[in-house]
Protein backbone atom coordinates (compact mmCIF):
# COMPACT_ATOMS: atom_id res chain seq x y z
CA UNK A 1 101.28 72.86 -20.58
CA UNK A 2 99.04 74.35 -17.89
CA UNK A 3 95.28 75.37 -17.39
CA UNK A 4 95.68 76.60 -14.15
CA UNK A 5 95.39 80.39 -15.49
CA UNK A 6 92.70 82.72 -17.45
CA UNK A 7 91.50 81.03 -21.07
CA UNK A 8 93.38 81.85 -24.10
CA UNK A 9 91.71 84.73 -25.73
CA UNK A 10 88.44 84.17 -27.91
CA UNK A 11 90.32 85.03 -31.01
CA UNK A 12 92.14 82.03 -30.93
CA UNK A 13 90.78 79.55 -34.06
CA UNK A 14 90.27 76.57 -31.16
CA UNK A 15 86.90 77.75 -29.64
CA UNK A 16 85.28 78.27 -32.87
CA UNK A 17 86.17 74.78 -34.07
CA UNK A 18 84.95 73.54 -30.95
CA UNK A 19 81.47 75.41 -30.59
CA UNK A 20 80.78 73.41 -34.10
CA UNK A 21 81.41 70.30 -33.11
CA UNK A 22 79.45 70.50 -29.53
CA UNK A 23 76.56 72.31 -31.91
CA UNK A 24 75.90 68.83 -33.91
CA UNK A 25 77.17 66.93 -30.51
CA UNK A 26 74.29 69.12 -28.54
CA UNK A 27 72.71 67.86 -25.00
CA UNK A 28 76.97 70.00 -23.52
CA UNK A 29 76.31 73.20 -23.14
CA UNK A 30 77.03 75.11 -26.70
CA UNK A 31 77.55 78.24 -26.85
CA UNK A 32 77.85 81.31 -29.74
CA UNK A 33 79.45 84.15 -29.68
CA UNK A 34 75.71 86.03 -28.80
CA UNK A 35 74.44 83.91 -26.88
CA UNK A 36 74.82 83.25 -22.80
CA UNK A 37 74.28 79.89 -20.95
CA UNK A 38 72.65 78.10 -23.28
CA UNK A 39 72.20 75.30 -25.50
CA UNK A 40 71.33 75.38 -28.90
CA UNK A 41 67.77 74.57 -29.18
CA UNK A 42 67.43 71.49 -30.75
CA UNK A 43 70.54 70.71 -31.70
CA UNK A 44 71.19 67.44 -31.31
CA UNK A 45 73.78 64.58 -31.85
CA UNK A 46 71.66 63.11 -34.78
CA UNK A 47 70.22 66.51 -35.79
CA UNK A 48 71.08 69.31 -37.98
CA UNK A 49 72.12 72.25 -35.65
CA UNK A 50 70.03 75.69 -35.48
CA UNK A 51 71.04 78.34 -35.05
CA UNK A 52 70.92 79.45 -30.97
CA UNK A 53 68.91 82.93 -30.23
CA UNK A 54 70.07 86.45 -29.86
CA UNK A 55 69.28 87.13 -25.92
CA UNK A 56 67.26 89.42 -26.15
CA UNK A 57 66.16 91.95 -23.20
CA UNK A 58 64.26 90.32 -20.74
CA UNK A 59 60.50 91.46 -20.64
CA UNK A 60 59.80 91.75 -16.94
CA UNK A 61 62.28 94.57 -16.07
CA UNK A 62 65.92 96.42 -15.76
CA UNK A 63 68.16 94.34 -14.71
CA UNK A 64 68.17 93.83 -10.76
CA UNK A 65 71.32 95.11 -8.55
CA UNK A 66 71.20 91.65 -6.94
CA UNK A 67 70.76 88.45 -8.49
CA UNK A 68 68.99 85.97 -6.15
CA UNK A 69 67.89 82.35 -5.56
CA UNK A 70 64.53 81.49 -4.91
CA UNK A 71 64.38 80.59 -0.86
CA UNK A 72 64.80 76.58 0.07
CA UNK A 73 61.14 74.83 0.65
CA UNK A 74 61.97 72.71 3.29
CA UNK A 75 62.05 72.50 7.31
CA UNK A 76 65.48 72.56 7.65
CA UNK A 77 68.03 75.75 7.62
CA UNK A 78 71.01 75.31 4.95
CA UNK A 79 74.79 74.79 5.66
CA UNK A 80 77.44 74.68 3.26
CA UNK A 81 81.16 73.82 2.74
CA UNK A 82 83.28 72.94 -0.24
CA UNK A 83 86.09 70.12 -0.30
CA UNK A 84 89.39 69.37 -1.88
CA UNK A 85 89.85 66.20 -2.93
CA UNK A 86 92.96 64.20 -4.91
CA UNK A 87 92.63 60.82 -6.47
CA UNK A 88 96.36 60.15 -6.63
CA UNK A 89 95.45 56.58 -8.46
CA UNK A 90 94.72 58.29 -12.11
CA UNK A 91 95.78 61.05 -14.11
CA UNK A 92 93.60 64.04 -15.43
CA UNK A 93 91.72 62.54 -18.09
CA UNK A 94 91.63 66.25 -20.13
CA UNK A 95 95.87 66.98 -19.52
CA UNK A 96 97.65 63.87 -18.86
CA UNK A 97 100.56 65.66 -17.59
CA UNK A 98 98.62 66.26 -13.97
CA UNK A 99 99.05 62.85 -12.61
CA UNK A 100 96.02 63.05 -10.34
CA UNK A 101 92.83 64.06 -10.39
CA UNK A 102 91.86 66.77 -8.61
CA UNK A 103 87.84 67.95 -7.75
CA UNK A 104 86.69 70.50 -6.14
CA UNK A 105 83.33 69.51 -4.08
CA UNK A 106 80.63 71.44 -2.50
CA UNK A 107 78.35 69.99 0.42
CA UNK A 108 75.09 71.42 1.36
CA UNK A 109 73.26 69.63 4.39
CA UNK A 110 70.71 70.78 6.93
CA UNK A 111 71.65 72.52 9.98
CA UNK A 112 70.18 73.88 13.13
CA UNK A 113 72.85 77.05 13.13
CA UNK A 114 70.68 80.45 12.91
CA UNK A 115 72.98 82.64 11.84
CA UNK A 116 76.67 82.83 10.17
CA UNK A 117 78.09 84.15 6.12
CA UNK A 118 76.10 83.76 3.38
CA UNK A 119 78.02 81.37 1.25
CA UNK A 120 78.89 83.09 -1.93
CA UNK A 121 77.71 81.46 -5.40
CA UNK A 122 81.18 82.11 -7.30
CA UNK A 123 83.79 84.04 -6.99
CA UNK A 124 84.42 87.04 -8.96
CA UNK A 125 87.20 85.70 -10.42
CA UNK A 126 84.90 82.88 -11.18
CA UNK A 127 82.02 84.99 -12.33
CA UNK A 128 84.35 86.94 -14.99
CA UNK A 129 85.77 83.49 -16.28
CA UNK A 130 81.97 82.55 -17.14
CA UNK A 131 80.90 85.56 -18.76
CA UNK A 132 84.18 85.82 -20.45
CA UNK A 133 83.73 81.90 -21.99
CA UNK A 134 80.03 82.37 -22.84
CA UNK A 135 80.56 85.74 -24.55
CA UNK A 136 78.98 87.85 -22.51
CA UNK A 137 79.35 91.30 -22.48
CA UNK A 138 77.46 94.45 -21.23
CA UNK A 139 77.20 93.46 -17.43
CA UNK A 140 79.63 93.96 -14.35
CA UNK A 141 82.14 90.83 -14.36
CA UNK A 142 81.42 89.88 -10.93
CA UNK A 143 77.58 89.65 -11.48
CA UNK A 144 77.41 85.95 -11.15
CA UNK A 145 79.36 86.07 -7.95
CA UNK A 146 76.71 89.11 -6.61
CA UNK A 147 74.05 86.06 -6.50
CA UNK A 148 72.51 85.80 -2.64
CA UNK A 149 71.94 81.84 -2.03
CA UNK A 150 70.38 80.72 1.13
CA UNK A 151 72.98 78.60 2.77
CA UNK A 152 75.55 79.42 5.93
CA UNK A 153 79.23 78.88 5.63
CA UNK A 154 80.69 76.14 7.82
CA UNK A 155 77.36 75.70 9.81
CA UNK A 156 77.85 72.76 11.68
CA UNK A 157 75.87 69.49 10.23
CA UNK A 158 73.00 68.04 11.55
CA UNK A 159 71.21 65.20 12.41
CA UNK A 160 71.50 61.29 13.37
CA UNK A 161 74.20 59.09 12.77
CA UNK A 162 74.11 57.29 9.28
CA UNK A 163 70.51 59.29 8.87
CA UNK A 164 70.29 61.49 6.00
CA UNK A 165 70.04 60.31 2.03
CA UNK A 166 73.13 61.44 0.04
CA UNK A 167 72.46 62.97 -3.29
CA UNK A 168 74.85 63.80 -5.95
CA UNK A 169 74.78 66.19 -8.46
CA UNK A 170 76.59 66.82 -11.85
CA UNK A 171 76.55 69.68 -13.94
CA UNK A 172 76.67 70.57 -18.13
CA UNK A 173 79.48 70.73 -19.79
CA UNK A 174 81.53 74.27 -18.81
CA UNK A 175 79.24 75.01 -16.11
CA UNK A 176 80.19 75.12 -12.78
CA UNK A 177 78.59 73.22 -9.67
CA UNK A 178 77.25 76.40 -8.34
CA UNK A 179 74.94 76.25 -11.48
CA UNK A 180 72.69 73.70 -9.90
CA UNK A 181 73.07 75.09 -5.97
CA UNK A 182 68.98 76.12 -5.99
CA UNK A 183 68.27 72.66 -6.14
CA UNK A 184 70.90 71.72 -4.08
CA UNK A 185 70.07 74.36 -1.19
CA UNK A 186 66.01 73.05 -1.71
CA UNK A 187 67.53 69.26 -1.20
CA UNK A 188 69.26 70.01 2.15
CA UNK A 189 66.22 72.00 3.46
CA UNK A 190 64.32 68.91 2.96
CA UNK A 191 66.99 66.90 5.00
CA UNK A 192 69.43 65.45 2.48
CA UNK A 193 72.99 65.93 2.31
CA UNK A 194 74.01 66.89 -1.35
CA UNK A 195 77.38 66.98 -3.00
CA UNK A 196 77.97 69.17 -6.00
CA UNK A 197 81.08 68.09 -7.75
CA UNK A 198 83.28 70.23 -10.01
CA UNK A 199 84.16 68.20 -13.42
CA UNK A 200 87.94 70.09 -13.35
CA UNK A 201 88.85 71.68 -16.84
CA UNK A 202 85.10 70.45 -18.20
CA UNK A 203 84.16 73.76 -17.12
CA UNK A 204 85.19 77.57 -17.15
CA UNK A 205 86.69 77.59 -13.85
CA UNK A 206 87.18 75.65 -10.67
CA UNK A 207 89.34 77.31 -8.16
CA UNK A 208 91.56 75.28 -5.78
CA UNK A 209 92.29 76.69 -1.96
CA UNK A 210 95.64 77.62 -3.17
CA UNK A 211 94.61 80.06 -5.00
CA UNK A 212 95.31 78.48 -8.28
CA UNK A 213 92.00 78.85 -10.99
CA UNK A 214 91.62 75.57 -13.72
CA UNK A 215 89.94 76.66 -16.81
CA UNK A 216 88.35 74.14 -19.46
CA UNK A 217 91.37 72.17 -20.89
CA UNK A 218 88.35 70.12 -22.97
CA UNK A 219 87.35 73.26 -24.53
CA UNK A 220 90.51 73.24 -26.12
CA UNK A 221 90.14 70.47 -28.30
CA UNK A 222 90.28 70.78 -32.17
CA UNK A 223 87.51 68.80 -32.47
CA UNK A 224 84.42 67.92 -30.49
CA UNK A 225 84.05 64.51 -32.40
CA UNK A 226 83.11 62.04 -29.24
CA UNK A 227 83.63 64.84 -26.88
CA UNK A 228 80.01 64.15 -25.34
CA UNK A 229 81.55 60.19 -24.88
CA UNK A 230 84.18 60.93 -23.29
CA UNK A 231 82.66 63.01 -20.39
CA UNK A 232 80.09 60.54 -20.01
CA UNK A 233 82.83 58.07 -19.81
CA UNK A 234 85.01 59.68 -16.90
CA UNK A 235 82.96 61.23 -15.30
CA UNK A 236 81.76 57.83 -13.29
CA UNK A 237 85.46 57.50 -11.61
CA UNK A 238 84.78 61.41 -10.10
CA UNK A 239 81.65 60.37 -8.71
CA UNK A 240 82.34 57.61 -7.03
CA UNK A 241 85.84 58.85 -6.10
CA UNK A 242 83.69 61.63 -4.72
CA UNK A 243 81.60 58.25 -2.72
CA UNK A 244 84.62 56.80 -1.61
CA UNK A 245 85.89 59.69 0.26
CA UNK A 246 82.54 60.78 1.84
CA UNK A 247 81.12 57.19 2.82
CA UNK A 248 84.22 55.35 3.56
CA UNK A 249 85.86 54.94 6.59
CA UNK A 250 88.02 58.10 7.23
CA UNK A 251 85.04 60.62 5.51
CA UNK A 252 86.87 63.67 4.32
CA UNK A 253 84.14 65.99 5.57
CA UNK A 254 83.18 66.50 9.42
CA UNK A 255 79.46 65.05 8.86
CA UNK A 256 80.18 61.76 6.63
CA UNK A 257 79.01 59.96 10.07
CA UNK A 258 75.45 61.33 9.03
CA UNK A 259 75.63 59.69 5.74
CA UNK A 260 73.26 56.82 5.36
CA UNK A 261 75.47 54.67 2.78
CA UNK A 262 72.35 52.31 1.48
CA UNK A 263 70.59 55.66 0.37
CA UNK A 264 72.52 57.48 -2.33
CA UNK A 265 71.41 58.97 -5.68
CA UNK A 266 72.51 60.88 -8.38
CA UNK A 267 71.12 64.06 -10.38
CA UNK A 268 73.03 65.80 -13.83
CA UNK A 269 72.03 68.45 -15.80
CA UNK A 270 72.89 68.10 -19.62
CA UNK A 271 75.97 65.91 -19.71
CA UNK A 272 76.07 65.60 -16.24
CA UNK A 273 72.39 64.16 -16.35
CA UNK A 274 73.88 61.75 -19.01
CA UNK A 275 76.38 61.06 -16.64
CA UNK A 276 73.85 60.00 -13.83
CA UNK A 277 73.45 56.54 -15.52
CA UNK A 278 76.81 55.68 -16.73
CA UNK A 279 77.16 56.29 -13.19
CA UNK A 280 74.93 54.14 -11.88
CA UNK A 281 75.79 51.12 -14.27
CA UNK A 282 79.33 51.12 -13.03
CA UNK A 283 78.60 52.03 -9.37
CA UNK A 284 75.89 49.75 -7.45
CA UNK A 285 76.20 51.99 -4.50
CA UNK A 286 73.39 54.73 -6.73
CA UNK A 287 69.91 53.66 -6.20
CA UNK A 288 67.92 55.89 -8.52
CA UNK A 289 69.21 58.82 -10.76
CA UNK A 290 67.75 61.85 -13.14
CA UNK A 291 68.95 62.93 -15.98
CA UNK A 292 67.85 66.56 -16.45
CA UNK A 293 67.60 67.46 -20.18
CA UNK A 294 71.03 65.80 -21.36
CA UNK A 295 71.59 63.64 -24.51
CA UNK A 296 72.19 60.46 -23.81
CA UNK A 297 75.88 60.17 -25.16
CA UNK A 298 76.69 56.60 -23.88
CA UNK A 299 73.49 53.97 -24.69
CA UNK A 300 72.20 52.33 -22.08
CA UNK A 301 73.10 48.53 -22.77
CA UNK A 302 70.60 45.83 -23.33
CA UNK A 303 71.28 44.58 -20.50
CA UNK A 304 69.53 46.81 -19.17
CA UNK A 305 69.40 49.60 -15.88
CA UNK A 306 66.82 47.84 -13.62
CA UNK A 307 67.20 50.78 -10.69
CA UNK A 308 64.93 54.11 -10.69
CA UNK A 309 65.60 56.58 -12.79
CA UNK A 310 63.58 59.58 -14.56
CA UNK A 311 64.18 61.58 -17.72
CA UNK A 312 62.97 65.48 -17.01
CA UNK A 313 63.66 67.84 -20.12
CA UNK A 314 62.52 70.64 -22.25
CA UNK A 315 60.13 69.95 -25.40
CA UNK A 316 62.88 69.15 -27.46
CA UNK A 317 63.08 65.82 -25.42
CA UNK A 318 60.08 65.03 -26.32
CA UNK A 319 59.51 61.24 -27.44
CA UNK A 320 59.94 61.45 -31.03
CA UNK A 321 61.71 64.53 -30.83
CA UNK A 322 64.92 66.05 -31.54
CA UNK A 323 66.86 63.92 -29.50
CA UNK A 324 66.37 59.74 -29.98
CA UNK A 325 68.62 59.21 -27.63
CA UNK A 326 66.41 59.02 -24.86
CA UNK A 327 63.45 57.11 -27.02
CA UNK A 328 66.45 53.96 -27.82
CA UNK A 329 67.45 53.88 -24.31
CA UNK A 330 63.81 54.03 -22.63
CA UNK A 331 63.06 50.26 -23.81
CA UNK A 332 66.39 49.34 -21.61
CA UNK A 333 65.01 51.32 -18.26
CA UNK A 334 63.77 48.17 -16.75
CA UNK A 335 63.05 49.35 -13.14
CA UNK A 336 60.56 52.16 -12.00
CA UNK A 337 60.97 55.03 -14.81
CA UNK A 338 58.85 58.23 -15.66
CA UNK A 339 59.75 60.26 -18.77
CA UNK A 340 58.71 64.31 -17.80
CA UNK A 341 58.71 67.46 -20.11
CA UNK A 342 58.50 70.88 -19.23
CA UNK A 343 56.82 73.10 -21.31
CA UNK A 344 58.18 76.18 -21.77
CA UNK A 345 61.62 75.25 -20.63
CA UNK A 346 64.91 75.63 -22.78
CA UNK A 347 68.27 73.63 -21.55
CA UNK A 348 69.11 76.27 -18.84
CA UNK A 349 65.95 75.97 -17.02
CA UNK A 350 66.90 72.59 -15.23
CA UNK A 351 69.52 74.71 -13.39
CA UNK A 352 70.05 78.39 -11.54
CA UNK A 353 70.82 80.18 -15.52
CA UNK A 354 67.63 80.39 -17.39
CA UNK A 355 66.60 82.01 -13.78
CA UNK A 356 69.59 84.16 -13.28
CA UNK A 357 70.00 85.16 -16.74
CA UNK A 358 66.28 86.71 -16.41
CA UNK A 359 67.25 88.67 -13.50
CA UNK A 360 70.38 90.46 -14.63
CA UNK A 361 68.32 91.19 -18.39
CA UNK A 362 68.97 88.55 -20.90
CA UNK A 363 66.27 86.50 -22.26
CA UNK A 364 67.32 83.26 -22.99
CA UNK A 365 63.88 81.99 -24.94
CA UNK A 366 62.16 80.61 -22.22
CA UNK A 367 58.86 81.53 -21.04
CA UNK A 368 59.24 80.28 -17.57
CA UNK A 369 58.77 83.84 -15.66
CA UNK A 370 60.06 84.51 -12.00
CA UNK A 371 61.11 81.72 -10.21
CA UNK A 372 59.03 79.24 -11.76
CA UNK A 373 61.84 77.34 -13.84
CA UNK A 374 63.92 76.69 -10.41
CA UNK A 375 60.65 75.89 -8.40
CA UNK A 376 59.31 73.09 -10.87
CA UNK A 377 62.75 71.29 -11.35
CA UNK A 378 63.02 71.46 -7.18
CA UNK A 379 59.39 70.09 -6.68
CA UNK A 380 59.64 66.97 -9.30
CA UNK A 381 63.98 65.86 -7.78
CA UNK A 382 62.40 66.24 -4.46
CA UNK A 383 59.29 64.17 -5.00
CA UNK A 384 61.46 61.13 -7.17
CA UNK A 385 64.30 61.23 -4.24
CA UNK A 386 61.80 61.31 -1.71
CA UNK A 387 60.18 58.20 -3.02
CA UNK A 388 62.74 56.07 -3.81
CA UNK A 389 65.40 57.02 -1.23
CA UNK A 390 62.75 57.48 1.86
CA UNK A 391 59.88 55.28 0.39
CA UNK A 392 57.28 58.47 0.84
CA UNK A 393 54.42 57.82 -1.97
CA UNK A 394 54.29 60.92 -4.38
CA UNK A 395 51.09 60.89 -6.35
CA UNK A 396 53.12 63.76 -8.11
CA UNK A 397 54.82 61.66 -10.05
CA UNK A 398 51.53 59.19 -10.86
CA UNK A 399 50.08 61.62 -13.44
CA UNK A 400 49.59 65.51 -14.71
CA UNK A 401 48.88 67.68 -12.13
CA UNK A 402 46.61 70.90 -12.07
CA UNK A 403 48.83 72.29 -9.78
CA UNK A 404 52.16 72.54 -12.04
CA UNK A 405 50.39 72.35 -15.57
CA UNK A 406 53.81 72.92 -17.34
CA UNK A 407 54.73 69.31 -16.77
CA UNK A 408 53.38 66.68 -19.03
CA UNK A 409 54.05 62.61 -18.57
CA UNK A 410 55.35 60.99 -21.56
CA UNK A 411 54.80 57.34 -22.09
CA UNK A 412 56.68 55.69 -25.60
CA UNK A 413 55.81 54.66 -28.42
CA UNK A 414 53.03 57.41 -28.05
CA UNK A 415 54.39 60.37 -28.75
CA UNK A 416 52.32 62.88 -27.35
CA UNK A 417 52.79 63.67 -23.82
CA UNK A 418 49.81 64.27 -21.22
């Protein structure tokens, strides 16, 4: 069986049975038939599911031609390229019958080129694929793809040998890594080099330089009983497959020279922020991770995770809140840990969607206007990587700050946050 072509149709009985199960397995990214790039509110693995709201039109304005991300923050112009890589020691974990793993990675990195392409944020192909899985309807198919990012295509790298921090980042379950390339363009203005991996068949569609498009074998499942285990549980031999080939001694990209090796991190959104500490349990090579607004499918053991790491989410994550998965695994964050929620947020706005779903007219609940969703998650990663991968002090993270009011410091077993 293949799932190198479009998804079967939406009429099949396979994605209903699945949208139930991720509904009570919450912190992937659920979707109903009404409603785009979202999770269920709420719903939680050890909650009773609620039922996700109709987008509604978005109260700032028609739609805009041209969907846009918010310009990178930092000194540095933006390059970008994307990598194939094959792990011929495993098979696929999602259809056995590939017999290696194959990713799909994007780099972005700072670079002194001044002009060059635009890198595009999906294809169209790509774009339709999305809209098709989240059951959207009413805008062009190749909206997504429209999107105008701020990196260059195949700008050359810059900087000093072995000088630049390496961060990772993972995205939700179905979405693509283009979902989180805002925060990945702001990283790499601010001098980091950042790989975005594709999860292949956790997500709509990852498309190969052959030509050939993967859709989300996972999504196929009868049941989503575990589901949220079992990405956090491979998804750890990606990442530091995705290590392996950039730090080790043939890097399969032109700048792995500039990688500094004893400075890596890791960021996720929903599963993929779940995903960030499995991560760094099995892989010593992580120094600090985030998990941004993901249920924490795997516990942490009680052994305990003794390097930095920082739980950012929406007030759903709040302690005492829908999810206890992050209140049974604080006690077992033994290092340097802050626990961050963003008022006004819903599960989208940790990456490019709750944004991008504003612009081309779809509400998605949040009441982060403009920009602002993007901008906070950029200025809080920034100011943990910049601590604890460049030793910078960041009184931002010490306490609330007038500045940003929508971000409030929780500290268990008090359960309101300041």
């Amino acid at each position: 069986m293949t799932h190198t072509t479009e998804p079967k149709p939406t009429a099949t009985p396979r994605r209903p049975l699945l949208r139930r199960g991720l509904a009570a397995a919450a912190g992937l990214a659920t979707l109903t038939a009404s409603a785009w790039l979202t999770l269920i509110p709420g719903a939680l693995a050890d909650a009773t599911p609620t039922p996700a709201p109709t987008p509604t039109p978005a109260p700032t304005a028609t739609p805009i031609a041209t969907p846009y991300l918010p310009a990178p923050t930092g000194p540095h112009r933006v390059g970008t390229a994307s990598l194939y890589l094959k792990d011929s020691s495993r098979p696929d974990p999602w259809v056995p019958e590939v017999k290696a793993r194959e990713l799909m990675v994007s780099l972005w990195y700072p670079t002194e080129a001044r002009s060059g392409q635009r890198a595009p944020y999906m294809t169209p192909k790509e774009s339709e694929l999305n809209l098709k899985g989240s059951k959207i309807t009413g805008v062009p198919s190749d909206i997504l793809s429209k999107t105008r990012t701020g990196s260059l295509v195949g700008a050359a790298p810059a900087g000093g040998k072995h000088s630049l921090p390496l961060v990772v980042l993972s995205p939700g379950f179905t979405r693509s890594r283009s979902s989180l390339t805002g925060l990945a363009e702001d990283l790499a203005s601010r001098g980091y080099v950042v790989a975005g991996i594709d999860h292949t068949y956790e997500n709509y569609a990852t498309t190969f330089p052959d030509g050939r498009v993967a859709t989300c074998a996972a999504c196929e499942l009868d049941t989503a009983e575990n589901i949220g285990q079992k990405v956090v549980e491979n998804r750890p031999a990606d990442i530091s497959f995705v290590l392996d080939q950039l730090t080790g001694p043939h890097p399969k990209w032109k700048g792995g020279a500039l990688i500094d090796t004893s400075r890596i991190a890791m960021a996720g959104a929903s599963v993929g922020g779940a995903s960030a500490a499995g991560a760094m349990l099995k892989d010593s090579r992580i120094r600090a991770g985030i998990n941004l607004d993901g249920n924490m499918f795997v516990p942490v053991p009680d052994s305990g995770l003794a390097r930095p790491f920082m739980f950012m989410g929406q007030p759903a994550h709040q302690p005492g809140g829908q999810d206890t998965t992050w209140d049974r695994d604080w006690k077992n964050l033994t290092g340097w840990k802050r626990w961050l929620v963003l008022e006004g947020a819903v599960h989208p706005s940790f990456t490019d969607l709750d944004m991008l779903a504003r612009q081309i007219g779809v509400n998605l609940g949040s009441t982060l206007t403009g920009t602002r969703s993007v901008d906070l998650t950029r200025k809080y990663v920034a100011a943990f990587f910049d601590l604890h991968l460049r030793g910078k002090r960041q009184p931002l993270l010490d306490k609330h700050s007038t500045r940003y009011p929508e971000v409030a410091f929780c500290s268990p077993p008090t359960t309101t946050c300041q």
